[in-house]
N, C-alpha and C. Protein backbone atom coordinates (compact mmCIF):
# COMPACT_ATOMS: atom_id res chain seq x y z
N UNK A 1 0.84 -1.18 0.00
CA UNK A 1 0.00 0.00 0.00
C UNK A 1 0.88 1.24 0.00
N UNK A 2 0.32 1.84 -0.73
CA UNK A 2 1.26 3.70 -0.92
C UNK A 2 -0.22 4.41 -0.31
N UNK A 3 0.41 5.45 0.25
CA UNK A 3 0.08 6.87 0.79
C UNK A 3 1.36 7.51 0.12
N UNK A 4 0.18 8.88 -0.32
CA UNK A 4 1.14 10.08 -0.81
C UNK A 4 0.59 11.35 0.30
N UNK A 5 1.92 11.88 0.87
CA UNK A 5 1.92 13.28 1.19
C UNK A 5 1.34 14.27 0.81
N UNK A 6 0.68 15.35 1.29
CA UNK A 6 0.32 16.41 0.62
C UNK A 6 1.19 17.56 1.15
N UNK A 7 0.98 19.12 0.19
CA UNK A 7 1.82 19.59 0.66
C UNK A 7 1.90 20.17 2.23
N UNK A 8 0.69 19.86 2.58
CA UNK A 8 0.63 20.25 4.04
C UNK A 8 1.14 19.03 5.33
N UNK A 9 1.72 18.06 4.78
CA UNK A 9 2.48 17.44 5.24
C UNK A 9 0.95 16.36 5.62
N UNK A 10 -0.09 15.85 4.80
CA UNK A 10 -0.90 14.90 5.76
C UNK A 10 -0.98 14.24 4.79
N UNK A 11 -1.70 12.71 5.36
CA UNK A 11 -1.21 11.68 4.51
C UNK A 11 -2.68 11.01 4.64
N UNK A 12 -3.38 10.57 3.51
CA UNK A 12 -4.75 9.89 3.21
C UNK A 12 -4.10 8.38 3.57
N UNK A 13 -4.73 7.38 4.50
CA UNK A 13 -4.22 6.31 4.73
C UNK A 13 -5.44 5.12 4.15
N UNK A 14 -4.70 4.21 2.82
CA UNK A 14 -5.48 3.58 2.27
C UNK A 14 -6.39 2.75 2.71
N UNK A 15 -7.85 2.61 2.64
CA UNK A 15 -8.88 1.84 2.31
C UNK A 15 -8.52 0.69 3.43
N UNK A 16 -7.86 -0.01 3.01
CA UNK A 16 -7.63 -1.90 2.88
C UNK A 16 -6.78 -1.24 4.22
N UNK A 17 -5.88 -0.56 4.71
CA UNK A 17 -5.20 -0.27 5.91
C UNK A 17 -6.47 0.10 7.16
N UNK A 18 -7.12 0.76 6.53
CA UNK A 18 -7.94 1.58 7.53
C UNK A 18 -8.88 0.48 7.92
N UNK A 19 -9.30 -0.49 7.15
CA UNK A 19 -10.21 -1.72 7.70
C UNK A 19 -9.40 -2.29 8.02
N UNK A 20 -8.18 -2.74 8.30
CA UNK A 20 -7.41 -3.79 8.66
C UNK A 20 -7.43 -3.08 10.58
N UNK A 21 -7.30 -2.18 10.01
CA UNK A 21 -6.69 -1.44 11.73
C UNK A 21 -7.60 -1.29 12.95
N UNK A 22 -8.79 -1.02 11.76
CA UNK A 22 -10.32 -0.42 12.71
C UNK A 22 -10.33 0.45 12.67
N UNK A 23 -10.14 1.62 12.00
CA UNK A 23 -9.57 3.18 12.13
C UNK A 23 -10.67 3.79 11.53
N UNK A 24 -11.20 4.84 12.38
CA UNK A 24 -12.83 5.80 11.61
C UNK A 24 -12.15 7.08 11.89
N UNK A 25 -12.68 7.67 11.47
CA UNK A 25 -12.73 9.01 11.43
C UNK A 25 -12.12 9.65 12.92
N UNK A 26 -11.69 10.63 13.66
CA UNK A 26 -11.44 10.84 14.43
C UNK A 26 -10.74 9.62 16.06
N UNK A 27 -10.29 8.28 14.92
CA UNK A 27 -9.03 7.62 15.97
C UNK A 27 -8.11 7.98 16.16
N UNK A 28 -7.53 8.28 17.30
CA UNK A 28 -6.04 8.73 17.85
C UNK A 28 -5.34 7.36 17.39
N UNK A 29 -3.82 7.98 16.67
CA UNK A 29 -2.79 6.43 16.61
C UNK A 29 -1.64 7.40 17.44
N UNK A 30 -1.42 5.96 17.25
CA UNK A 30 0.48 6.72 17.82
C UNK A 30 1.32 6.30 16.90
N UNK A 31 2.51 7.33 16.52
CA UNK A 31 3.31 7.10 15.57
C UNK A 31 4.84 6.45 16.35
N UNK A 32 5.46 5.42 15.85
CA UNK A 32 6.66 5.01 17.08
C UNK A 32 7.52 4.54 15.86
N UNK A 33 8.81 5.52 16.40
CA UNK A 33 9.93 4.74 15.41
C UNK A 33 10.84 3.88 15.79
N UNK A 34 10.90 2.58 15.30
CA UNK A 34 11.83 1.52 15.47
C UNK A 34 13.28 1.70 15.67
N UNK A 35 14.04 0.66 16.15
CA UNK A 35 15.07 0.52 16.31
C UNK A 35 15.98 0.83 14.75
N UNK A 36 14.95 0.20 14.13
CA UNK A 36 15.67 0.07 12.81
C UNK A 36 15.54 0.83 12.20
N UNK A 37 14.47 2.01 12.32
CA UNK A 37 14.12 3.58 11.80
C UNK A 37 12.76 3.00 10.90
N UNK A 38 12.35 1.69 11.14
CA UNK A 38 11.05 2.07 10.90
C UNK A 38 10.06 2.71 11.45
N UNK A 39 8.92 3.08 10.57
CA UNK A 39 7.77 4.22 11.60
C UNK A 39 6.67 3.01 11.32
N UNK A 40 6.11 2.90 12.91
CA UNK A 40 4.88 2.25 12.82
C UNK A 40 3.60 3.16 13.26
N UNK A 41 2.36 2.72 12.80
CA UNK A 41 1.19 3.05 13.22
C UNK A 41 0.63 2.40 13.75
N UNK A 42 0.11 3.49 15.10
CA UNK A 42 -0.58 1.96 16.46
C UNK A 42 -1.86 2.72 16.31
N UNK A 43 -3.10 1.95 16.15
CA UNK A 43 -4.19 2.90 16.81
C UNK A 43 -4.32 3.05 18.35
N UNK A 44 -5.12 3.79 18.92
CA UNK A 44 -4.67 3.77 20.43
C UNK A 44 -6.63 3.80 20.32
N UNK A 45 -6.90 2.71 20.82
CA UNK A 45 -8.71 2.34 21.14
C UNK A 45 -8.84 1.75 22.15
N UNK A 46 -7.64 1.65 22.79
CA UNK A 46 -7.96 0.80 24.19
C UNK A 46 -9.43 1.06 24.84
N UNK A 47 -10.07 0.67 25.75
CA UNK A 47 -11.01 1.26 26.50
C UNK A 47 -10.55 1.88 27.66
N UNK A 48 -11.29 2.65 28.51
CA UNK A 48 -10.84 2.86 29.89
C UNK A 48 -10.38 1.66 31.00
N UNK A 49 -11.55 0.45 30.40
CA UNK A 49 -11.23 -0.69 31.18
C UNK A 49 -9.88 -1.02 31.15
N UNK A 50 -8.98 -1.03 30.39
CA UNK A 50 -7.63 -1.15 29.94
C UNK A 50 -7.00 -0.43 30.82
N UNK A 51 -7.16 0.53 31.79
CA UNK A 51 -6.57 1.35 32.84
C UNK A 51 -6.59 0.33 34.25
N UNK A 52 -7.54 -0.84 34.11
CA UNK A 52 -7.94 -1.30 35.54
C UNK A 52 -6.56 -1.93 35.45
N UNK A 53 -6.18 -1.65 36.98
CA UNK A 53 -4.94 -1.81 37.97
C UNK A 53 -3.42 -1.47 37.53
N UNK A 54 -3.66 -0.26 37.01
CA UNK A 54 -2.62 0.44 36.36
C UNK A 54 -1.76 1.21 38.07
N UNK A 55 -2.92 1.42 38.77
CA UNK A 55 -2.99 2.11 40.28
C UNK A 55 -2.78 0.94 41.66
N UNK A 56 -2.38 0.84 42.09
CA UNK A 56 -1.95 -0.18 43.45
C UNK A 56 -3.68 0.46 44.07
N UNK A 57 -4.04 -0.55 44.62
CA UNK A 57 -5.12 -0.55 46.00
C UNK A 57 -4.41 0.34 47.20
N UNK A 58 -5.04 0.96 47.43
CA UNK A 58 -4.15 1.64 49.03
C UNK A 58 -4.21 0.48 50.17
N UNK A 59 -2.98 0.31 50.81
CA UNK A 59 -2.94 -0.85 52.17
C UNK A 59 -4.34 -0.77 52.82
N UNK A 60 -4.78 0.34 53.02
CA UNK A 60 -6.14 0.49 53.84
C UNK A 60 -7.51 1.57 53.49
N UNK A 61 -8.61 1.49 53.59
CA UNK A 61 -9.82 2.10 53.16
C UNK A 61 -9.70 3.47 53.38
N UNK A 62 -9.54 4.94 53.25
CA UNK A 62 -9.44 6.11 53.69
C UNK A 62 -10.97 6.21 54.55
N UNK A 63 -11.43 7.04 55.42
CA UNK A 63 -12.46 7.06 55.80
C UNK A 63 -12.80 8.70 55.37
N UNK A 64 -14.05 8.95 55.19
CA UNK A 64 -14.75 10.41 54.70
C UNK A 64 -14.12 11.45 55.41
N UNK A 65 -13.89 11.17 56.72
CA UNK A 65 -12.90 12.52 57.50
C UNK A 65 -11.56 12.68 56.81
N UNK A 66 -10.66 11.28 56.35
CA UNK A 66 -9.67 11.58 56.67
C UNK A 66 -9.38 11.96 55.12
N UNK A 67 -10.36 11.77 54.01
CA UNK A 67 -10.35 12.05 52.54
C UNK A 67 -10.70 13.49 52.70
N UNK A 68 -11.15 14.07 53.22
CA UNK A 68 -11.48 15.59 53.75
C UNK A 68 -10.48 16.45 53.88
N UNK A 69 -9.57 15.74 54.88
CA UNK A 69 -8.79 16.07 55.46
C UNK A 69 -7.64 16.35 54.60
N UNK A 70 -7.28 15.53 53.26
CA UNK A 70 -6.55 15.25 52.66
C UNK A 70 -6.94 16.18 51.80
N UNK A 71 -8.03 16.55 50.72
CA UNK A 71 -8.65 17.27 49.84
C UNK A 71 -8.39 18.50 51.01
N UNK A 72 -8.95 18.60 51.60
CA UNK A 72 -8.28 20.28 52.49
C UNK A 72 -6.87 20.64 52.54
N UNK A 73 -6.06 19.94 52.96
CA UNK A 73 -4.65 20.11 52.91
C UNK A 73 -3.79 20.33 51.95
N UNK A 74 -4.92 19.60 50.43
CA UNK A 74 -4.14 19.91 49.18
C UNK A 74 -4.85 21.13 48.33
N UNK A 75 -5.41 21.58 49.19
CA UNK A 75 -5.68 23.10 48.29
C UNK A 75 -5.18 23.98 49.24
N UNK A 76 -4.70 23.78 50.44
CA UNK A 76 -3.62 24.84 51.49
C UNK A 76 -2.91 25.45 50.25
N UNK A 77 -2.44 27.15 50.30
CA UNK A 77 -1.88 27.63 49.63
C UNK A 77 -0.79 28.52 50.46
């Protein structure tokens, strides 16, 4: 597959690519260049679910005072 440049530097990405990828109208990709100086295209569609346990559990439950307490202290100026 060819893509040609325009002069504004953007690139129409063919048909048969864009169904292969899943790619509509307004998908974020990421562009990443290889070791070898190739450039790849990632789409980035993860869901949010894809975030679950990106974050550690805290050792223990905060309680409503002490989340208060915490949200108060971090807007101290």
């Amino acid at each position: 597959m060819v893509a040609t440049m325009t002069s504004k530097g953007q690139l129409t990405i063919p048909v048969e690519a864009r169904r292969r990828l899943g790619l509509k109208a307004g998908t974020k990709v990421d562009l990443v260049t290889t070791e070898d100086g190739r450039l790849e295209l990632i789409p980035l569609t993860d869901s949010v679910k894809g975030l679950k346990g990106m974050v550690p559990k805290p050792e223990k439950p905060l309680s409503l005072e002490e989340m208060e307490q915490a949200i108060a202290g971090g807007s101290a100026s």
